[in-house]
PDB file of N, CA and C in Angstrom:
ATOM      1  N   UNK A   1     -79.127  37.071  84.615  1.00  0.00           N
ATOM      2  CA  UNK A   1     -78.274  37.745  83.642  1.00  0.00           C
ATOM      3  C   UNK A   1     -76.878  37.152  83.677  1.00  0.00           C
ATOM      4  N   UNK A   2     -76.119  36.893  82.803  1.00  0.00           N
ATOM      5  CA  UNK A   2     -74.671  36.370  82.392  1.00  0.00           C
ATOM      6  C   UNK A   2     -73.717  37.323  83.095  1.00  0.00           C
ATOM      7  N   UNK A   3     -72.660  36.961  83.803  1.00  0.00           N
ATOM      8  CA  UNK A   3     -71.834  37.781  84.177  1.00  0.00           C
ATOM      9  C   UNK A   3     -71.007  38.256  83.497  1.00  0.00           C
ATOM     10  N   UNK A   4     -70.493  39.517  83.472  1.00  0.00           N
ATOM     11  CA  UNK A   4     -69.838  40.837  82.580  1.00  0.00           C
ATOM     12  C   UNK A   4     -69.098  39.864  81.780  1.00  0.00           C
ATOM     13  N   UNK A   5     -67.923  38.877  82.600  1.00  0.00           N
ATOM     14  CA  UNK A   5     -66.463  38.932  82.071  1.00  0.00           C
ATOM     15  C   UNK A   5     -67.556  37.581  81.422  1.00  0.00           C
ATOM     16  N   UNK A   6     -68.524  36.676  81.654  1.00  0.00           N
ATOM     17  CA  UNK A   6     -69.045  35.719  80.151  1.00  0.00           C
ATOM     18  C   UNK A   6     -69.327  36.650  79.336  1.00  0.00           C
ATOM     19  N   UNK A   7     -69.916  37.700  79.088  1.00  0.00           N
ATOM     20  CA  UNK A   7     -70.566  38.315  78.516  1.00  0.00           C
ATOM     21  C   UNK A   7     -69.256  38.782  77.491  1.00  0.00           C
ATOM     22  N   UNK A   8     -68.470  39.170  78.297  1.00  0.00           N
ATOM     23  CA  UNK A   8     -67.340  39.716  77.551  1.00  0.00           C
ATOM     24  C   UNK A   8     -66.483  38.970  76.405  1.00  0.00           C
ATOM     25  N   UNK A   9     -66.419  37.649  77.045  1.00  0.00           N
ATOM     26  CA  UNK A   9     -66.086  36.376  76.126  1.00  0.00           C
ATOM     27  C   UNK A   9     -66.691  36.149  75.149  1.00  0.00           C
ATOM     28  N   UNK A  10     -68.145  36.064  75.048  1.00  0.00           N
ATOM     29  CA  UNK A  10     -68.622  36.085  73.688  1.00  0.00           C
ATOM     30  C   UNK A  10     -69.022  37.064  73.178  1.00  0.00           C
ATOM     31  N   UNK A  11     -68.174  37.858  72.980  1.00  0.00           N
ATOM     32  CA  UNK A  11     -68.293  39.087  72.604  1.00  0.00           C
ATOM     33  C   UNK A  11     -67.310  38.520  71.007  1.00  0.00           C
ATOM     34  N   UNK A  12     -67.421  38.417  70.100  1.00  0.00           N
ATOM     35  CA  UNK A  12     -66.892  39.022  69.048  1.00  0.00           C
ATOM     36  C   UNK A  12     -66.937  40.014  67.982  1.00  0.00           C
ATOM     37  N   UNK A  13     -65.872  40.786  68.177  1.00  0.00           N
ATOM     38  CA  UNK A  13     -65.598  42.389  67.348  1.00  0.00           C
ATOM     39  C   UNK A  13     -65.438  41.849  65.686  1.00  0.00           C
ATOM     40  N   UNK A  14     -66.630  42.622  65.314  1.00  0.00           N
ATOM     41  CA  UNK A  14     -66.508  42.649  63.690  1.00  0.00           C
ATOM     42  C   UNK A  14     -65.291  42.941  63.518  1.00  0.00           C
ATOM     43  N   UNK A  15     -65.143  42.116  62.155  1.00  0.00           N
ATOM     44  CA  UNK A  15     -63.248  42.224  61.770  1.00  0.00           C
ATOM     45  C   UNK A  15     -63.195  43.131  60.181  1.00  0.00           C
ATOM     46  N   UNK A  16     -64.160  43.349  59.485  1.00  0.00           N
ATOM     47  CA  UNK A  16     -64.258  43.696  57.972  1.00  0.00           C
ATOM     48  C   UNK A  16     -65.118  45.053  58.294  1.00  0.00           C
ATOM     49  N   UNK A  17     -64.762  46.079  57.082  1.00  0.00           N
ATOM     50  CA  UNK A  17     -65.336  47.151  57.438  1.00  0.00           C
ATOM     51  C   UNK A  17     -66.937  47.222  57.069  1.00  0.00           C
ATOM     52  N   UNK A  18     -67.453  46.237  56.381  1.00  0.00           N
ATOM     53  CA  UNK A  18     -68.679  46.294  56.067  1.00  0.00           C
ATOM     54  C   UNK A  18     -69.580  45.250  57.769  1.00  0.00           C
ATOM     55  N   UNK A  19     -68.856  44.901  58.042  1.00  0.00           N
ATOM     56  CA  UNK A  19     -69.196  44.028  59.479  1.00  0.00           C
ATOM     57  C   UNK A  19     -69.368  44.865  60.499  1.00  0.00           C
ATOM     58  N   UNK A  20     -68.105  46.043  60.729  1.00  0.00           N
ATOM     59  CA  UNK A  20     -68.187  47.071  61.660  1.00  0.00           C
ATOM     60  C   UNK A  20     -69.872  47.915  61.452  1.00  0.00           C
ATOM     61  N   UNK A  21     -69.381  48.697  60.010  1.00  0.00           N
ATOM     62  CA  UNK A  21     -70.957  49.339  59.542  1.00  0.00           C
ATOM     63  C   UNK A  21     -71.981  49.035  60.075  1.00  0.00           C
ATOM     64  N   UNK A  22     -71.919  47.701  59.899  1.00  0.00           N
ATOM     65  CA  UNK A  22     -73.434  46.934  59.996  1.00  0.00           C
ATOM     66  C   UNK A  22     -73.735  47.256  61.501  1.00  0.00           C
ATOM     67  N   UNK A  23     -72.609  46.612  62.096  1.00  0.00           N
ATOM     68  CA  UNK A  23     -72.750  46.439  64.031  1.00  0.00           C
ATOM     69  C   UNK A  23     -72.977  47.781  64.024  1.00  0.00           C
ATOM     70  N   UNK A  24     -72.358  48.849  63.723  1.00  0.00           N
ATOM     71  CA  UNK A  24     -72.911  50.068  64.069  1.00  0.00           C
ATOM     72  C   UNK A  24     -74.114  50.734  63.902  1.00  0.00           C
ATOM     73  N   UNK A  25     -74.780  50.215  62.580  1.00  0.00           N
ATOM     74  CA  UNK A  25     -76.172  50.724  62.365  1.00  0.00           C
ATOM     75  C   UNK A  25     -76.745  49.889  63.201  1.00  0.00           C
ATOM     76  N   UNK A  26     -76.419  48.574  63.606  1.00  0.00           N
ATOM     77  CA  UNK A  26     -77.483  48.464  64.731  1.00  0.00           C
ATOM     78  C   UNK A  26     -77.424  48.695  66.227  1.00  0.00           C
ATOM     79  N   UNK A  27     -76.150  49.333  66.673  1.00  0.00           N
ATOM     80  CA  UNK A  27     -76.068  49.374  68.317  1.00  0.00           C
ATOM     81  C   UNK A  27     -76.705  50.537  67.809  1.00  0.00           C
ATOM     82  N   UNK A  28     -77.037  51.745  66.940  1.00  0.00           N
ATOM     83  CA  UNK A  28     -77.606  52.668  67.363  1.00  0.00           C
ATOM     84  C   UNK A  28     -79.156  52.486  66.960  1.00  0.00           C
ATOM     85  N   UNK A  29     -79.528  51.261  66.057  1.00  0.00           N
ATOM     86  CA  UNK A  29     -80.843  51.615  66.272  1.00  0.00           C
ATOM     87  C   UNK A  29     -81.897  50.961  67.222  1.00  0.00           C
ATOM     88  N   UNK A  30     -80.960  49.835  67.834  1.00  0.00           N
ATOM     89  CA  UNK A  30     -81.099  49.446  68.810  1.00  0.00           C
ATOM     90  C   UNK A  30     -80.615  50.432  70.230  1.00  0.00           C
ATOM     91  N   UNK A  31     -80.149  51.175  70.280  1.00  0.00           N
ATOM     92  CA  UNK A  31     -79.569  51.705  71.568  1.00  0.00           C
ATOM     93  C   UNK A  31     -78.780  51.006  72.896  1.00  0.00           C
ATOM     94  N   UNK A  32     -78.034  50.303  71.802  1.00  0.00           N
ATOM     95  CA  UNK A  32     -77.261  49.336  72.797  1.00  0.00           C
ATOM     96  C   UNK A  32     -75.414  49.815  72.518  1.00  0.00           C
ATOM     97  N   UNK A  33     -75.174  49.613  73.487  1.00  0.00           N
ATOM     98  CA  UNK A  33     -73.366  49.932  73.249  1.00  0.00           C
ATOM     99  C   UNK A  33     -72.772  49.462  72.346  1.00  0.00           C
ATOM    100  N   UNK A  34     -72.578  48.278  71.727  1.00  0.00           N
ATOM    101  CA  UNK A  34     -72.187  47.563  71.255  1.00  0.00           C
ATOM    102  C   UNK A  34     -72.433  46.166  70.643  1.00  0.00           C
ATOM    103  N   UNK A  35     -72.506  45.700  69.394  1.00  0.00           N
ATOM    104  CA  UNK A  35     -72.888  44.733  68.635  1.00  0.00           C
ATOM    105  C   UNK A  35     -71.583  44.378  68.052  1.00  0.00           C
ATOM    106  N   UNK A  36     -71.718  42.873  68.337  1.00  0.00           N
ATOM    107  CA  UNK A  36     -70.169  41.599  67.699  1.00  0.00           C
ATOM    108  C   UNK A  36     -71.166  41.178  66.582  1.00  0.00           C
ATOM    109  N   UNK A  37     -70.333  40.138  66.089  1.00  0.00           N
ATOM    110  CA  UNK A  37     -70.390  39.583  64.651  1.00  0.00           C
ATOM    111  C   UNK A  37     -72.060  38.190  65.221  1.00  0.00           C
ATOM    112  N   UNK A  38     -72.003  38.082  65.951  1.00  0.00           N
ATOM    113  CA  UNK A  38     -73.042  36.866  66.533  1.00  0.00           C
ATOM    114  C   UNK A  38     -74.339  37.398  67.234  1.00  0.00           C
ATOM    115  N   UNK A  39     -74.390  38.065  67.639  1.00  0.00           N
ATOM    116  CA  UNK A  39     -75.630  38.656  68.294  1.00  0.00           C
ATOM    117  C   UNK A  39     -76.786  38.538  67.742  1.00  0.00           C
ATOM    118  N   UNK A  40     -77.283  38.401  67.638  1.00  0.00           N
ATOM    119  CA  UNK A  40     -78.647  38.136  66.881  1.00  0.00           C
ATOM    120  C   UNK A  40     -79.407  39.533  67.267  1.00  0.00           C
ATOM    121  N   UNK A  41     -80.148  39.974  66.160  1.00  0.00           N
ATOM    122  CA  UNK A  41     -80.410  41.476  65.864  1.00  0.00           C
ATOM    123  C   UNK A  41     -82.211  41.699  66.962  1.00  0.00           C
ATOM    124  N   UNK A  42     -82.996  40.339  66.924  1.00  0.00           N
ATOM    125  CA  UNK A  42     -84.243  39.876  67.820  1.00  0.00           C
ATOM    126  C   UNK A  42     -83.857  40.185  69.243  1.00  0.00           C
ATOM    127  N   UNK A  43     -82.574  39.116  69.724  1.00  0.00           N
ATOM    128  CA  UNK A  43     -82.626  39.030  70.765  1.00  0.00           C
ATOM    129  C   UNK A  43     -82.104  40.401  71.127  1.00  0.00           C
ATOM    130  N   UNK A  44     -81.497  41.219  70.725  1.00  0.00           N
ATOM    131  CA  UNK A  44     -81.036  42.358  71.182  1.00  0.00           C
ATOM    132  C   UNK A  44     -81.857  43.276  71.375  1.00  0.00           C
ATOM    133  N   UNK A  45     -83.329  43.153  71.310  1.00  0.00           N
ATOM    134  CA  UNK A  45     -84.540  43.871  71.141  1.00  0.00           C
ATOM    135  C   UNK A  45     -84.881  44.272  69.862  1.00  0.00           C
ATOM    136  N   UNK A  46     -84.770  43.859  68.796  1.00  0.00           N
ATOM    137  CA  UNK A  46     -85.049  44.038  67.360  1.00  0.00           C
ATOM    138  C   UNK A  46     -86.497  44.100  67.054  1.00  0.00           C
ATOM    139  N   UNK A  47     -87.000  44.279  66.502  1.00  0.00           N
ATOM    140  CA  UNK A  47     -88.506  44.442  65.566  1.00  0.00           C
ATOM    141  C   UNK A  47     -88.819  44.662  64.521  1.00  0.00           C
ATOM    142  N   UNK A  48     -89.571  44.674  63.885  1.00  0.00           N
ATOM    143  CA  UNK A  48     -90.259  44.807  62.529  1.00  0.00           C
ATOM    144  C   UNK A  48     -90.022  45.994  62.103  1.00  0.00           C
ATOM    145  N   UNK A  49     -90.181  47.210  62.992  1.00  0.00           N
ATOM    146  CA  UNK A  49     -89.914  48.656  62.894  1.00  0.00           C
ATOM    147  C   UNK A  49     -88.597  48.992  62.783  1.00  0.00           C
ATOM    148  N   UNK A  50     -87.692  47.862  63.555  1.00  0.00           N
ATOM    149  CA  UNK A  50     -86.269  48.767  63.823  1.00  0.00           C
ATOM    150  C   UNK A  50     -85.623  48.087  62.103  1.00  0.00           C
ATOM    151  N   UNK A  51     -86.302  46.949  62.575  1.00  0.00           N
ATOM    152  CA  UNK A  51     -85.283  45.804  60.801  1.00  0.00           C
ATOM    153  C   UNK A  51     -85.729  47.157  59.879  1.00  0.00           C
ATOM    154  N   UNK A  52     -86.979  47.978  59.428  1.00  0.00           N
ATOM    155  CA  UNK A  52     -87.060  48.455  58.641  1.00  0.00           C
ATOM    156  C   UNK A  52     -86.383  49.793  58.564  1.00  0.00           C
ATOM    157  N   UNK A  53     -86.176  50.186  59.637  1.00  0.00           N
ATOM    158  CA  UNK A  53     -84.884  51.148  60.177  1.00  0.00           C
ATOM    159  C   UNK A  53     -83.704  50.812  59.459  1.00  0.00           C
ATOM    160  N   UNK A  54     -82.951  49.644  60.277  1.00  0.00           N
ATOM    161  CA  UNK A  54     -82.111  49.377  59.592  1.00  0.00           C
ATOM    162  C   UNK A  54     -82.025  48.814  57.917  1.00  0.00           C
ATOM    163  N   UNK A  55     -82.938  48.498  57.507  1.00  0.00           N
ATOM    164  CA  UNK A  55     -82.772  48.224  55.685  1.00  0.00           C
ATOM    165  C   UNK A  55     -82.810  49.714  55.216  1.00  0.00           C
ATOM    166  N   UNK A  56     -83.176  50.639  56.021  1.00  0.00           N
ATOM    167  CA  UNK A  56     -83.264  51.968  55.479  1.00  0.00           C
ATOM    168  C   UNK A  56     -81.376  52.641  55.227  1.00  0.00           C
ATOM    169  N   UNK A  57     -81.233  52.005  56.382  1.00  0.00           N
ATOM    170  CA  UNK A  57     -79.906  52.702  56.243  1.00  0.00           C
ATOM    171  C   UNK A  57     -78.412  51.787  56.095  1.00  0.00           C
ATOM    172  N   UNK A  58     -78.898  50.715  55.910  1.00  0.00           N
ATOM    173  CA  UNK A  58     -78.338  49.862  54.903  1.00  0.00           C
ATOM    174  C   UNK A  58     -77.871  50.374  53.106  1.00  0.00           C
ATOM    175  N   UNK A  59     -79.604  50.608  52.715  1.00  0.00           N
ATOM    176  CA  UNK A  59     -79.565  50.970  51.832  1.00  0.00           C
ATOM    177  C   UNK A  59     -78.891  52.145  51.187  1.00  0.00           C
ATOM    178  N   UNK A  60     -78.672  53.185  52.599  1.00  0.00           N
ATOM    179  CA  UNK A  60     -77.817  54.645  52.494  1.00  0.00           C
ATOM    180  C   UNK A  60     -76.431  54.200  52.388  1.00  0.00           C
ATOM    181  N   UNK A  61     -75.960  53.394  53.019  1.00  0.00           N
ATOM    182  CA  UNK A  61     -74.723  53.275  53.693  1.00  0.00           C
ATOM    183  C   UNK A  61     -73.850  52.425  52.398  1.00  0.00           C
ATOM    184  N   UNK A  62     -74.443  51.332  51.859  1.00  0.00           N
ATOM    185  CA  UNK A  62     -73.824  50.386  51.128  1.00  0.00           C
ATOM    186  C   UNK A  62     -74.512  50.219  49.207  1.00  0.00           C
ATOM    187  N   UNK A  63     -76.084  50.909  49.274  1.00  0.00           N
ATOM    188  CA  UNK A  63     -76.196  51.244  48.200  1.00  0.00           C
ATOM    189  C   UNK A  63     -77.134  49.669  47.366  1.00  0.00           C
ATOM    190  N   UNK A  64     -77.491  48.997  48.628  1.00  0.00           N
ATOM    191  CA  UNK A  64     -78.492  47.675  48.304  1.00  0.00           C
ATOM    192  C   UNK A  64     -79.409  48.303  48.752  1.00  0.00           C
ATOM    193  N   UNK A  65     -80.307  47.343  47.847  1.00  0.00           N
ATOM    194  CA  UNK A  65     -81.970  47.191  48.498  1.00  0.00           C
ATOM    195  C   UNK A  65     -82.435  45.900  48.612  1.00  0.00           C
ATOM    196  N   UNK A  66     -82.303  45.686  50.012  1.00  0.00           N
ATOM    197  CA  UNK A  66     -82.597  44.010  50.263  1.00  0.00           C
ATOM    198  C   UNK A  66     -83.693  44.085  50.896  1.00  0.00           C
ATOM    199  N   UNK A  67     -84.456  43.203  50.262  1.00  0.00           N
ATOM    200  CA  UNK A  67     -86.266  42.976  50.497  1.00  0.00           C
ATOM    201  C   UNK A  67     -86.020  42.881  51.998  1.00  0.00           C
ATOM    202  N   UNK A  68     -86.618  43.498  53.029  1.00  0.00           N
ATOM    203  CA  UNK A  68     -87.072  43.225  54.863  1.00  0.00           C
ATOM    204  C   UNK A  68     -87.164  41.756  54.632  1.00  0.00           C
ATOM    205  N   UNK A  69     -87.200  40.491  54.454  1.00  0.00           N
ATOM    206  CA  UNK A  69     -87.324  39.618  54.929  1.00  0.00           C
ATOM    207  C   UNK A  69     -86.377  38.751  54.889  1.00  0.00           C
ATOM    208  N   UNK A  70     -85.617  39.721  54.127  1.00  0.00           N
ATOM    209  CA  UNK A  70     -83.463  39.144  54.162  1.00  0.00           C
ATOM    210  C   UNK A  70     -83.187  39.667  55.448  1.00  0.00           C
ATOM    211  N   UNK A  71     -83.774  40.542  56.626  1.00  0.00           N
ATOM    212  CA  UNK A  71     -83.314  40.888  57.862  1.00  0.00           C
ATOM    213  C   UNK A  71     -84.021  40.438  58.465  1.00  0.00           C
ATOM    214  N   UNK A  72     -84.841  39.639  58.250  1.00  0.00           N
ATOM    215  CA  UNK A  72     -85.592  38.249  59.408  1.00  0.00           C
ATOM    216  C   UNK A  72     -84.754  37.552  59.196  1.00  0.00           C
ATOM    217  N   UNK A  73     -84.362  36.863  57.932  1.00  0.00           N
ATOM    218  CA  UNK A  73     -83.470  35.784  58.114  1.00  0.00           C
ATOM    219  C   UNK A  73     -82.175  35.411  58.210  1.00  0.00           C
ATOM    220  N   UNK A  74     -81.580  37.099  58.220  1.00  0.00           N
ATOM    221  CA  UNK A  74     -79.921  36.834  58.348  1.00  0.00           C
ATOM    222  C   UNK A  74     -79.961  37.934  59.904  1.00  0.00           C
ATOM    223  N   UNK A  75     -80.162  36.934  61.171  1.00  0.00           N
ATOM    224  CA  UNK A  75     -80.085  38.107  62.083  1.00  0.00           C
ATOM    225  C   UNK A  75     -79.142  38.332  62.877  1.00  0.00           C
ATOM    226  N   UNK A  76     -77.645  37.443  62.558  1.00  0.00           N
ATOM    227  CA  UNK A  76     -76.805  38.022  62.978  1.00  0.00           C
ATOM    228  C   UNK A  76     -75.692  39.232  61.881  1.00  0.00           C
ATOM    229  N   UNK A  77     -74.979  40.001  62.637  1.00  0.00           N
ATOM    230  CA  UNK A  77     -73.906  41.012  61.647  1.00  0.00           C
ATOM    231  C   UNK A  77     -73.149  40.465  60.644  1.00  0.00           C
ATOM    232  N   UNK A  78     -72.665  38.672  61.046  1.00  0.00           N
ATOM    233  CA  UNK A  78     -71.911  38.046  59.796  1.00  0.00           C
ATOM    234  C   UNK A  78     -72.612  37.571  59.356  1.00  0.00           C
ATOM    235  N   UNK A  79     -73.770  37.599  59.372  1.00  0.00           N
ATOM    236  CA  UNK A  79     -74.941  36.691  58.401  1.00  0.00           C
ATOM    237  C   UNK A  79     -75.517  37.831  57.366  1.00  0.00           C
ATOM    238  N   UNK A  80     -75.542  38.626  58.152  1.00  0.00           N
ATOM    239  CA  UNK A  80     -75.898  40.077  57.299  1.00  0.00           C
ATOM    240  C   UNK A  80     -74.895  40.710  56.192  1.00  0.00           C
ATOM    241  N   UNK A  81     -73.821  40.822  56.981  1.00  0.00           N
ATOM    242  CA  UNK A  81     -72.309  41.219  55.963  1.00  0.00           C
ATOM    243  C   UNK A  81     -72.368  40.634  55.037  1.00  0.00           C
ATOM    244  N   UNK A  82     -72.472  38.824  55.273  1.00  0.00           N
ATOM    245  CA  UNK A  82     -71.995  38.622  53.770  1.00  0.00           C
ATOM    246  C   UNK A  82     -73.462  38.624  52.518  1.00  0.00           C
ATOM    247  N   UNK A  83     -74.533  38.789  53.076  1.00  0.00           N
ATOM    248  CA  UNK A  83     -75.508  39.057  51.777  1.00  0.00           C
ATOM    249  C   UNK A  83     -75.508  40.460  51.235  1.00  0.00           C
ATOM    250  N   UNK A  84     -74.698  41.524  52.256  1.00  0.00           N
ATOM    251  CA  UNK A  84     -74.685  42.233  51.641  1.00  0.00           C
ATOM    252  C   UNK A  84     -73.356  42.485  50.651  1.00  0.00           C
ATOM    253  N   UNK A  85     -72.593  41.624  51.057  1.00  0.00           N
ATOM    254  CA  UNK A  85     -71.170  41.431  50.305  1.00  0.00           C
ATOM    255  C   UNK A  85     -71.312  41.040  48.664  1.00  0.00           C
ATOM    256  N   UNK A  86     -72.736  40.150  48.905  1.00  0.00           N
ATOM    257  CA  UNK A  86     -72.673  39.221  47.765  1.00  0.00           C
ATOM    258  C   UNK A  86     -74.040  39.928  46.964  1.00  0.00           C
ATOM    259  N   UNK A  87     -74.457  40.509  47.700  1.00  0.00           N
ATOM    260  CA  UNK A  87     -75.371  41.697  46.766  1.00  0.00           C
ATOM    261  C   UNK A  87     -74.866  42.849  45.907  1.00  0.00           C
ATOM    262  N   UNK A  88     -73.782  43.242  46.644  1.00  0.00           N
ATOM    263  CA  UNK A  88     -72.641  44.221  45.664  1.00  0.00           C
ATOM    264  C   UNK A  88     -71.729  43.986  44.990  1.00  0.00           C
ATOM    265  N   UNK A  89     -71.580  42.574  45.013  1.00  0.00           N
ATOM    266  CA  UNK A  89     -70.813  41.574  44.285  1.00  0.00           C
ATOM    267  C   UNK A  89     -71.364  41.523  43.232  1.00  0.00           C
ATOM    268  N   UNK A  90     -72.685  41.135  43.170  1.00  0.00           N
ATOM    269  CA  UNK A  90     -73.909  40.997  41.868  1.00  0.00           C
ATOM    270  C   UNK A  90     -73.963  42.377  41.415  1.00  0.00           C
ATOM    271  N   UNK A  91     -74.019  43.244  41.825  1.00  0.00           N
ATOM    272  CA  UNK A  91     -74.426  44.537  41.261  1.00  0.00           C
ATOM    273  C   UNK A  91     -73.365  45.100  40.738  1.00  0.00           C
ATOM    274  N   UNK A  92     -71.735  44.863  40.952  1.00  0.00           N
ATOM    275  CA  UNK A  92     -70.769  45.092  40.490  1.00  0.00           C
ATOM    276  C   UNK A  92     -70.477  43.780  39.257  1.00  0.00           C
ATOM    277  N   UNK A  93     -70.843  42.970  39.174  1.00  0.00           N
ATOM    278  CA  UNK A  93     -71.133  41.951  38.084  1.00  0.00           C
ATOM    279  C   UNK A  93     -72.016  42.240  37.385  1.00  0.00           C
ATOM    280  N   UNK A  94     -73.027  42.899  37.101  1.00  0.00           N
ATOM    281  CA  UNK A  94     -73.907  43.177  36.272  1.00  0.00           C
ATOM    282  C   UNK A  94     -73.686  44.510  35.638  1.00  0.00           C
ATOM    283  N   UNK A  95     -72.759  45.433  35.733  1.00  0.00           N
ATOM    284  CA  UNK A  95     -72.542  46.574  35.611  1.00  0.00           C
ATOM    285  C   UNK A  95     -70.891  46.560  34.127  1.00  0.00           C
ATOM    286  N   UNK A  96     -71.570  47.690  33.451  1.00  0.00           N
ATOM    287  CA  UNK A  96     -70.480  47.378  32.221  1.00  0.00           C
ATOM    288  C   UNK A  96     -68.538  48.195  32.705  1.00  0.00           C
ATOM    289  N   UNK A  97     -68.276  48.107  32.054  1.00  0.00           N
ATOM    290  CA  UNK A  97     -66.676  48.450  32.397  1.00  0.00           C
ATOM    291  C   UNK A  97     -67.198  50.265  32.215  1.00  0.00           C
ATOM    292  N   UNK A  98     -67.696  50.622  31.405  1.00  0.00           N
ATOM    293  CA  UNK A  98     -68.444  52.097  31.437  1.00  0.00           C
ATOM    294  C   UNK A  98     -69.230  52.451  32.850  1.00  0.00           C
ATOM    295  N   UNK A  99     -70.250  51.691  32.511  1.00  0.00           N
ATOM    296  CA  UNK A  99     -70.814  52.024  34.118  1.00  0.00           C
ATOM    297  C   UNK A  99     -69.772  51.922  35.601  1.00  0.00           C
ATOM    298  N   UNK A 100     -68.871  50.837  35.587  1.00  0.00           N
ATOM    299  CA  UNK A 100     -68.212  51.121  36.647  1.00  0.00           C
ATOM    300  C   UNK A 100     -67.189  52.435  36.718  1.00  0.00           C
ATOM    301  N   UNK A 101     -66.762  52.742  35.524  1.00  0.00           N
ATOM    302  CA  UNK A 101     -66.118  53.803  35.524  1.00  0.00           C
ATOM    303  C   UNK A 101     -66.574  55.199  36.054  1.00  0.00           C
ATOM    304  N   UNK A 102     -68.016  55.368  35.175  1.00  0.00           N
ATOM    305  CA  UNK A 102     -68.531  56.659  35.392  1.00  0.00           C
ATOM    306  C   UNK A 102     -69.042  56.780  37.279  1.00  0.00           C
ATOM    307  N   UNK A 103     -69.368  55.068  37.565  1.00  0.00           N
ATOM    308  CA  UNK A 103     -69.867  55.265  39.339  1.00  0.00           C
ATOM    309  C   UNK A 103     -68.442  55.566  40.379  1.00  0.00           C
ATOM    310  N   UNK A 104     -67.311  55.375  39.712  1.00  0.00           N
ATOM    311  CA  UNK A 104     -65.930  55.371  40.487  1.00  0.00           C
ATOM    312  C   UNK A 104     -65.740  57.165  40.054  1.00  0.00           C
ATOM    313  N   UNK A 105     -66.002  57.594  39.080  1.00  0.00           N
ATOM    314  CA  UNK A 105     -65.634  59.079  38.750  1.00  0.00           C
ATOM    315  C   UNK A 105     -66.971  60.211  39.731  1.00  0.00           C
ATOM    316  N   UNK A 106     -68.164  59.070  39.617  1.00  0.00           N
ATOM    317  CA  UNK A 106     -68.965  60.301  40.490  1.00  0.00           C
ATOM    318  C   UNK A 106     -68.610  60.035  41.901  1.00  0.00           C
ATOM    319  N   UNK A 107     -68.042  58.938  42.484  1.00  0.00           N
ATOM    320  CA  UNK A 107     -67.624  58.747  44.340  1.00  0.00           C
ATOM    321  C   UNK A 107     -66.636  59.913  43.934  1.00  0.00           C
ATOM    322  N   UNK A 108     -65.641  59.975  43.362  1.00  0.00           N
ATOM    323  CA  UNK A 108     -64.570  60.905  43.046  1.00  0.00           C
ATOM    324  C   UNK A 108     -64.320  62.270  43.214  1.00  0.00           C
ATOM    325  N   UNK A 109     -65.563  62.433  42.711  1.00  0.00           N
ATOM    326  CA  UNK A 109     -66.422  64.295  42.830  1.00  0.00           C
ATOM    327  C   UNK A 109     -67.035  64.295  43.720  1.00  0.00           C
ATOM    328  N   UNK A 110     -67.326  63.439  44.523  1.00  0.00           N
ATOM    329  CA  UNK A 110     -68.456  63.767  45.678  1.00  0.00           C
ATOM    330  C   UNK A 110     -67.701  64.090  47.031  1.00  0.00           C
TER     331      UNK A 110
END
């Protein structure tokens, strides 16, 4: 096993709030303390069950639906962040100046 203070070194802290999110849905569905921007979601004990865990609450949290096999292949948190960056990017690009209005007036009321 790597000693604490290596361990500690490559440690990098998500810097964007959709980066944090992410690390957080997975230290808990993993049950690990803490997830940086590099970790790879496998080696941390990941699976087929937990990826589908987490696309579950992906999907709660940020409002995508990214096919399970976008979380085989993006398995670290900044690999993940930005497809989901660029998935709400598209979905906010495809959406009329009406539709964004009425989705900014229902966050509003909620």
């Amino acid at each position: 096993l790597p000693e604490p203070a290596e361990e500690a070194a490559d440690y990098v802290a998500p810097s964007s709030p959709e980066e944090q999110l992410i690390a957080d849905i997975w230290a808990e569905v993993l049950g690990v303390p803490r997830v940086g921007l590099g970790d790879d979601f496998f080696a941390l004990g990941g699976h087929s069950v937990l990826a589908a865990k987490v696309r579950m609450r992906l999907q709660a949290a940020f409002g995508v639906d990214l096919p399970l096999p976008v979380l085989f292949q993006t398995t670290t948190v900044a690999a993940l962040a930005a497809v989901v960056h660029t998935e709400i990017e598209a979905e906010l690009a495809g959406m009329s100046e009406q539709e964004l209005l009425d989705s900014l007036s229902e966050e509003a009321s909620a």
